[in-house]
Each structure stands twice: as structure tokens, then as C-alpha cells.
N, C-alpha and C. Protein backbone atom coordinates (compact mmCIF):
# COMPACT_ATOMS: atom_id res chain seq x y z
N UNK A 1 12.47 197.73 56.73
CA UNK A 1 12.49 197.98 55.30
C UNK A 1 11.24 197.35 54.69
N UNK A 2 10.96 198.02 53.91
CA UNK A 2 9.09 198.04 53.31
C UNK A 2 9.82 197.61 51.91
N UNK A 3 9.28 196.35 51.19
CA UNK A 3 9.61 195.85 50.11
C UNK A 3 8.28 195.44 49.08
N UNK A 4 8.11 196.13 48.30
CA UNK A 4 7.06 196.24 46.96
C UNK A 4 6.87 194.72 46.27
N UNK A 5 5.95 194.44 46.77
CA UNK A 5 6.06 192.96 45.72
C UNK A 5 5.01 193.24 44.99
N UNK A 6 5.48 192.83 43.54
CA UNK A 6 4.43 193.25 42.53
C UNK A 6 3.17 192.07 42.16
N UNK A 7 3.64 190.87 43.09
CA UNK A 7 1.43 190.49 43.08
C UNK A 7 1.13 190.92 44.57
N UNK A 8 1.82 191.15 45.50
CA UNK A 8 1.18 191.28 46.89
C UNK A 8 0.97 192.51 47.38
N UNK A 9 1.93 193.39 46.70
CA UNK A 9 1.89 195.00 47.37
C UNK A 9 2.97 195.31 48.51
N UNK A 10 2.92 195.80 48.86
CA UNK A 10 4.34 196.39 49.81
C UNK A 10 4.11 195.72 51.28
N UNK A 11 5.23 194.99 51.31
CA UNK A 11 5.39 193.99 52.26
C UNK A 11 6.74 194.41 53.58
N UNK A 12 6.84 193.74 54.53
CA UNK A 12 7.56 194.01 55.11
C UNK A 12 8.80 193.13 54.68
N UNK A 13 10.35 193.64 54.60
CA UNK A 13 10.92 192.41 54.09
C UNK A 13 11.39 191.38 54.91
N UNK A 14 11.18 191.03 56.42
CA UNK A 14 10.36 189.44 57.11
C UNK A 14 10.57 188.84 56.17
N UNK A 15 9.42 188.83 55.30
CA UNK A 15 8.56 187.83 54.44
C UNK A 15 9.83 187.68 53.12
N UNK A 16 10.98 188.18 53.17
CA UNK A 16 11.39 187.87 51.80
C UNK A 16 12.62 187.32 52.39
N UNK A 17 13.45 186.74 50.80
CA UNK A 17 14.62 185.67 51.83
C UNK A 17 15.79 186.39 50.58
N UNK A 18 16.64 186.99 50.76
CA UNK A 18 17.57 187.91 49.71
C UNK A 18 18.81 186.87 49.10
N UNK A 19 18.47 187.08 48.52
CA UNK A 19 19.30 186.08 47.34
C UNK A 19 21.05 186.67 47.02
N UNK A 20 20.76 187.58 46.38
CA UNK A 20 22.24 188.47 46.24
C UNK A 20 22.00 189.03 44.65
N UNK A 21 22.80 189.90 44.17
CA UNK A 21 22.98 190.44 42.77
C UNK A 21 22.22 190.27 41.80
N UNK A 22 21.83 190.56 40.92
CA UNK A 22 21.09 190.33 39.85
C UNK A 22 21.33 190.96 38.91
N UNK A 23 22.45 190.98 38.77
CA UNK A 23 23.25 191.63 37.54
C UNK A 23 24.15 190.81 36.92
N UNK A 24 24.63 189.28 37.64
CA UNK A 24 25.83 188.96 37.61
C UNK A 24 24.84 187.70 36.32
N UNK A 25 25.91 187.42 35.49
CA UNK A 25 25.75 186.27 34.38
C UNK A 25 26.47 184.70 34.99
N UNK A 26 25.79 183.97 35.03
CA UNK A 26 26.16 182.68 34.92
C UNK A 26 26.84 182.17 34.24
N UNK A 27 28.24 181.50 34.39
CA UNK A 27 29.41 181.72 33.33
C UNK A 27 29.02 180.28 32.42
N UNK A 28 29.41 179.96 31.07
CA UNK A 28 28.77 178.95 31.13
C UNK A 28 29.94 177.75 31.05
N UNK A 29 29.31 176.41 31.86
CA UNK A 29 30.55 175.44 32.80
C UNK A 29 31.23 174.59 31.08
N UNK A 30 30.63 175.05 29.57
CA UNK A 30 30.94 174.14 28.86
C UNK A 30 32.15 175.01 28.33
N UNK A 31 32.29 176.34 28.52
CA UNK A 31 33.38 176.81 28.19
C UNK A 31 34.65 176.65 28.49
N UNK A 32 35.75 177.31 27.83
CA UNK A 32 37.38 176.87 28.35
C UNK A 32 37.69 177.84 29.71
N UNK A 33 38.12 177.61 30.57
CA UNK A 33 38.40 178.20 31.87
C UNK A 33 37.36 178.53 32.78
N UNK A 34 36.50 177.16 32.48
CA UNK A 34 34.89 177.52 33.41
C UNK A 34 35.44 177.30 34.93
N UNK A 35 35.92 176.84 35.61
CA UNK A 35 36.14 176.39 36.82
C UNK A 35 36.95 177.88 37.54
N UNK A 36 37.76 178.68 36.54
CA UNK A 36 38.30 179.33 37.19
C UNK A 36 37.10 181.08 37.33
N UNK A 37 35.92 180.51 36.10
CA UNK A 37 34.79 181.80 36.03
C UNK A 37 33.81 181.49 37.19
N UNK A 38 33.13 180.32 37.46
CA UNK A 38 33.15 179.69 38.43
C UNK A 38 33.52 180.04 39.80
N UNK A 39 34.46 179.93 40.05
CA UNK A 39 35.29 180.28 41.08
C UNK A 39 34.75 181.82 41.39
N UNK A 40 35.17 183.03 40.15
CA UNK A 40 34.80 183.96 40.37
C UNK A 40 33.45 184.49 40.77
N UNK A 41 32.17 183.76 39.82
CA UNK A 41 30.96 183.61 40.18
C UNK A 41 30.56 183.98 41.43
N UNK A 42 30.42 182.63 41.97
CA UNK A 42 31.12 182.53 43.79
C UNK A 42 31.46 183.18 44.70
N UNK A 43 32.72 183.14 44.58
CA UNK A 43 33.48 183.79 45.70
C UNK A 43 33.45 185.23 45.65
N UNK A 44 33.82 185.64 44.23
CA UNK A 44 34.61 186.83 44.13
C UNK A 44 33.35 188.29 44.02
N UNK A 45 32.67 188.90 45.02
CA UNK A 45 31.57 189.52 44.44
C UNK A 45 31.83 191.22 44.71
N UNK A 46 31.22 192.07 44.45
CA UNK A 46 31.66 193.71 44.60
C UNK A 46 30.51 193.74 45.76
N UNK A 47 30.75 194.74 46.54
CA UNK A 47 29.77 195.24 47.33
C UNK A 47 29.68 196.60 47.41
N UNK A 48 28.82 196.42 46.44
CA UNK A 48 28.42 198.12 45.73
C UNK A 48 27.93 198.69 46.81
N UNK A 49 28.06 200.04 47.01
CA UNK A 49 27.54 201.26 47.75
C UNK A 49 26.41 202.42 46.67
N UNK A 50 25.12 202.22 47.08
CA UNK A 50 24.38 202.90 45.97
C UNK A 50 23.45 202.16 45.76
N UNK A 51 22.90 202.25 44.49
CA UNK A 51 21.55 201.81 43.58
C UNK A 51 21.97 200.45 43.27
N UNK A 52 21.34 199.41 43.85
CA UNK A 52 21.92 197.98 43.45
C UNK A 52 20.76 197.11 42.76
N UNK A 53 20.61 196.71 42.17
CA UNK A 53 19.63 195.25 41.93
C UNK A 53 19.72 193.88 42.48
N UNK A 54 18.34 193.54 43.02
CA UNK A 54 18.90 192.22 44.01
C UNK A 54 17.97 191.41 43.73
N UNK A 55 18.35 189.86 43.74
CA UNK A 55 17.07 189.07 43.76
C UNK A 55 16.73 188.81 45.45
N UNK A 56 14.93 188.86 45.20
CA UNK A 56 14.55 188.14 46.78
C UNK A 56 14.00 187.29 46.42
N UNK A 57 13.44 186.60 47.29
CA UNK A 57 12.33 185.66 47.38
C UNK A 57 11.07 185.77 48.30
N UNK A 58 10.16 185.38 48.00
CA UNK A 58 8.90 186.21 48.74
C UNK A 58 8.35 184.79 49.72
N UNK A 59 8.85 184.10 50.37
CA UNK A 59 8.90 183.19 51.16
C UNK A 59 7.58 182.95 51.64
N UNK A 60 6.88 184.24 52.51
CA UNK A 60 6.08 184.50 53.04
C UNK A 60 4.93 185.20 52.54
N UNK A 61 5.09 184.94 51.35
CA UNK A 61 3.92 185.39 50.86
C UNK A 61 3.34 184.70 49.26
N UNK A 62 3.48 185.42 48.03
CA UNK A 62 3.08 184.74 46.66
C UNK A 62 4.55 183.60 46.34
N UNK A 63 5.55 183.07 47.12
CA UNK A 63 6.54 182.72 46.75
C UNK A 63 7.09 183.14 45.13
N UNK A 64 7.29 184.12 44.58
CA UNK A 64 7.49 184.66 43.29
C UNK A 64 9.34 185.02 43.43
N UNK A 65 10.11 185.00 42.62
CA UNK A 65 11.27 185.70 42.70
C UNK A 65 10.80 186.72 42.27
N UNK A 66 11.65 187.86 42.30
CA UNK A 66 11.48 189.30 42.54
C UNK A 66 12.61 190.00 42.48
N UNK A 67 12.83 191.07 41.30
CA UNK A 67 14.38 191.89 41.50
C UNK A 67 14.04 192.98 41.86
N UNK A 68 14.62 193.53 43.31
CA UNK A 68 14.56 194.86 44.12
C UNK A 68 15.73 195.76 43.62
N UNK A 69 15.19 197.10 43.64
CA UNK A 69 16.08 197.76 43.35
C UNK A 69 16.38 198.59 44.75
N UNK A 70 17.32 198.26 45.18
CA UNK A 70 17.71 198.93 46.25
C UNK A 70 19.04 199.89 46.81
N UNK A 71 19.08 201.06 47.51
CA UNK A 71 20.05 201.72 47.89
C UNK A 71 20.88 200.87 49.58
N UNK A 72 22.30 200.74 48.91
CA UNK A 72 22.56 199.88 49.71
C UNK A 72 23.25 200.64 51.01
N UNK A 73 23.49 201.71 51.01
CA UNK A 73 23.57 202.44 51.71
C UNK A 73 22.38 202.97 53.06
N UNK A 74 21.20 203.30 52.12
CA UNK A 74 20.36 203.77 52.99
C UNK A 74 19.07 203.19 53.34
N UNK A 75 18.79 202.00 52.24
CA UNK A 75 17.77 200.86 52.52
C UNK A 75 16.97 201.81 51.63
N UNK A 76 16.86 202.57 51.19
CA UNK A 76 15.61 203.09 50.31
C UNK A 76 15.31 201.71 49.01
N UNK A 77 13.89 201.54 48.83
CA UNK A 77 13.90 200.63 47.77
C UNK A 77 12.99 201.28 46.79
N UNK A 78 13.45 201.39 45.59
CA UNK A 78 12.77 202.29 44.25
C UNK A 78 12.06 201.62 43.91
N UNK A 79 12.08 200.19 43.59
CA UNK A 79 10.82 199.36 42.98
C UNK A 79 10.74 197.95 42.76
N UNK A 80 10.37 197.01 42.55
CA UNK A 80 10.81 195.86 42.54
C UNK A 80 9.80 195.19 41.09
N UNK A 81 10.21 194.21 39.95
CA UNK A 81 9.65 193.46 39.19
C UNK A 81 9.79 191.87 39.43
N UNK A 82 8.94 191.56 38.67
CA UNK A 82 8.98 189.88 38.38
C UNK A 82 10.14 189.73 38.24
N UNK A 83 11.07 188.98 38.58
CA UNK A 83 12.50 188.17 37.71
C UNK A 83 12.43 187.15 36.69
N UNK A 84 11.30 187.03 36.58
CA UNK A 84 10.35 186.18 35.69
C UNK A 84 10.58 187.21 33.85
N UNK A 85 10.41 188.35 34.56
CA UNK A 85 10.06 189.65 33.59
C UNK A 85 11.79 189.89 32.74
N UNK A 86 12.44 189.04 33.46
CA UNK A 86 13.94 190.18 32.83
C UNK A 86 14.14 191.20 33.21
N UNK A 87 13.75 191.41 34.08
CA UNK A 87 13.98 192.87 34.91
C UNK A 87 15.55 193.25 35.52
N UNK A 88 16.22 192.09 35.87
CA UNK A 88 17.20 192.24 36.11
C UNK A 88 18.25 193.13 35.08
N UNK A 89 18.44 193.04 34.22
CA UNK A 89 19.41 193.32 33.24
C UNK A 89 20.04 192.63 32.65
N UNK A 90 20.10 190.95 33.14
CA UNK A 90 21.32 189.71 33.40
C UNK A 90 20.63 188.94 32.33
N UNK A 91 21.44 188.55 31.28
CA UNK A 91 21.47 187.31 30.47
C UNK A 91 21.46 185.98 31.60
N UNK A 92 20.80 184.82 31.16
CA UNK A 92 20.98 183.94 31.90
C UNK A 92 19.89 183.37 32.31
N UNK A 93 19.80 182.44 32.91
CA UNK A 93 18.12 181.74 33.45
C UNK A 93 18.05 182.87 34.54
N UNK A 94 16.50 182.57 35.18
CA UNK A 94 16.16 183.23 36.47
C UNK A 94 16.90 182.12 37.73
N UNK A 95 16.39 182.78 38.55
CA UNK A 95 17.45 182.18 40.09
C UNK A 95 16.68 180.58 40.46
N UNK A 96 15.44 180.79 40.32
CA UNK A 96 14.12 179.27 40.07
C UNK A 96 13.25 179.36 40.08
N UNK A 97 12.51 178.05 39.94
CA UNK A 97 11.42 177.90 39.69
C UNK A 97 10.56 178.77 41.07
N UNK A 98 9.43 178.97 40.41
CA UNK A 98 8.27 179.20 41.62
C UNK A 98 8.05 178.30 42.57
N UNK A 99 8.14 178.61 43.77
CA UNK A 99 7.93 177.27 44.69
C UNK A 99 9.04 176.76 45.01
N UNK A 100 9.99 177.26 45.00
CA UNK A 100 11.29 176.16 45.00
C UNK A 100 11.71 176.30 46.42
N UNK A 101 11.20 176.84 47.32
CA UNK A 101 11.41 176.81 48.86
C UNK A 101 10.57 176.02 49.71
N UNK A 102 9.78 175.61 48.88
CA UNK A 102 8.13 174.54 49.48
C UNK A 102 8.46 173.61 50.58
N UNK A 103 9.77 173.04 49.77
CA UNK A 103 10.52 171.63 50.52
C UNK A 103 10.93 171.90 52.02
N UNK A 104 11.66 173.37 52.26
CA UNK A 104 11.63 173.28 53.76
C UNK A 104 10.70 173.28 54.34
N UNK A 105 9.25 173.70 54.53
CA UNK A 105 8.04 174.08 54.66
C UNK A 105 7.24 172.79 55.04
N UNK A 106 8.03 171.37 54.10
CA UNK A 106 6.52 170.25 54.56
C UNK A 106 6.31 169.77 55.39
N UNK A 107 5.18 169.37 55.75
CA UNK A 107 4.87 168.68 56.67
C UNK A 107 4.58 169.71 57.89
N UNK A 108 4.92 171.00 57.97
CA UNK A 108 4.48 171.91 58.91
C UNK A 108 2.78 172.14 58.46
N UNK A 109 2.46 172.29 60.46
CA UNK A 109 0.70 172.48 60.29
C UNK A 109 0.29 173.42 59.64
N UNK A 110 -0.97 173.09 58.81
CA UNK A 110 -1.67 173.93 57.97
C UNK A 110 -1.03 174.07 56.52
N UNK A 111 0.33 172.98 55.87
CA UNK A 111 0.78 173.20 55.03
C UNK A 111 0.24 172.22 53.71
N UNK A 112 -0.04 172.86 52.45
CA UNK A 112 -0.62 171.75 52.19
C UNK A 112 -1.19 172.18 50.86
């Protein structure tokens, strides 16, 4: 599967690390029955058949989050934006910061 990253160009997806959904809202924990939205958050997820939106991560390359739009059926991928951009559809922060995978990475040669 050939995955579009919009600073690198179409990548193999190797290089990306798939996050899950990017549709779903972050419930928020100050509300009344957060533990049980929570819960749902989590555990409870659909596994759509079709046109899905997903976050990746580009590990192996500009480390950028990234929302793919993908057929989950047939691996076709229509396009992918910044998650930076709101591209997702989803109220809510993005998934993180840039760089936020660095930490497994240190201290390996040439890292730096």
C-alpha cells in the first residue's frame, strides 16, 4: 500500500505507524459520566467496511501526523492531509505533537 504524504510525496506505508480513526471525539474527562465515555472511547470502536479516515504517523520519514483516507476493504487510499489541518472532521486536539516518536529512536547510530 502506497501512502501520499503531503510534505514527502507517496511513500510506501513501511514508513508510517497507523494510529486508528479520526473521526472519533475525545470525550471530555470533566464531564458527568466521563469514565463510562471513556470506557467507550477505548474499547468500544466500529470497524467500518468502506471509505474510512485514519490517523498515521510518518515515522520514517517528515515525522508529521497525517489523516488517510482509506478504503478498508480494498486498501485503495484517496488522499491524505496534515492532521495539523483539521482534516479529519473531529472536534478535539490532534493525536500529537510533531516528533513525539523521537524517544524510541535515541541513542540509535546516526540519530541526532
Amino acid at each position: 500500500m502506497r501512502i501520499p504524504c503531503p510534505l514527502c510525496g507517496e511513500r510506501d506505508h513501511g514508513e508510517f505507524v497507523y494510529r486508528g480513526d479520526a473521526t472519533l471525539t475525545r470525550p471530555d474527562p470533566a464531564a458527568p459520566g466521563s469514565a463510562a465515555a471513556f470506557h467507550a472511547f477505548v474499547h468500544l470502536r466500529d470497524n467500518p467496511a468502506g471509505w474510512h479516515k485514519e490517523h498515521w504517523y510518518h515515522e520514517g520519514g517528515c515525522r508529521a501526523w497525517i489523516v488517510v483516507e482509506r478504503n478498508t476493504v480494498t486498501h485503495e487510499v484517496r488522499g491524505a492531509t496534515l492532521a495539523s489541518a483539521g482534516a479529519a472532521g473531529a472536534k478535539g486536539p490532534a493525536p500529537a505533537a510533531k516528533g513525539a516518536g523521537r524517544a524510541r529512536n535515541a541513542g540509535k547510530a546516526g540519530d541526532g
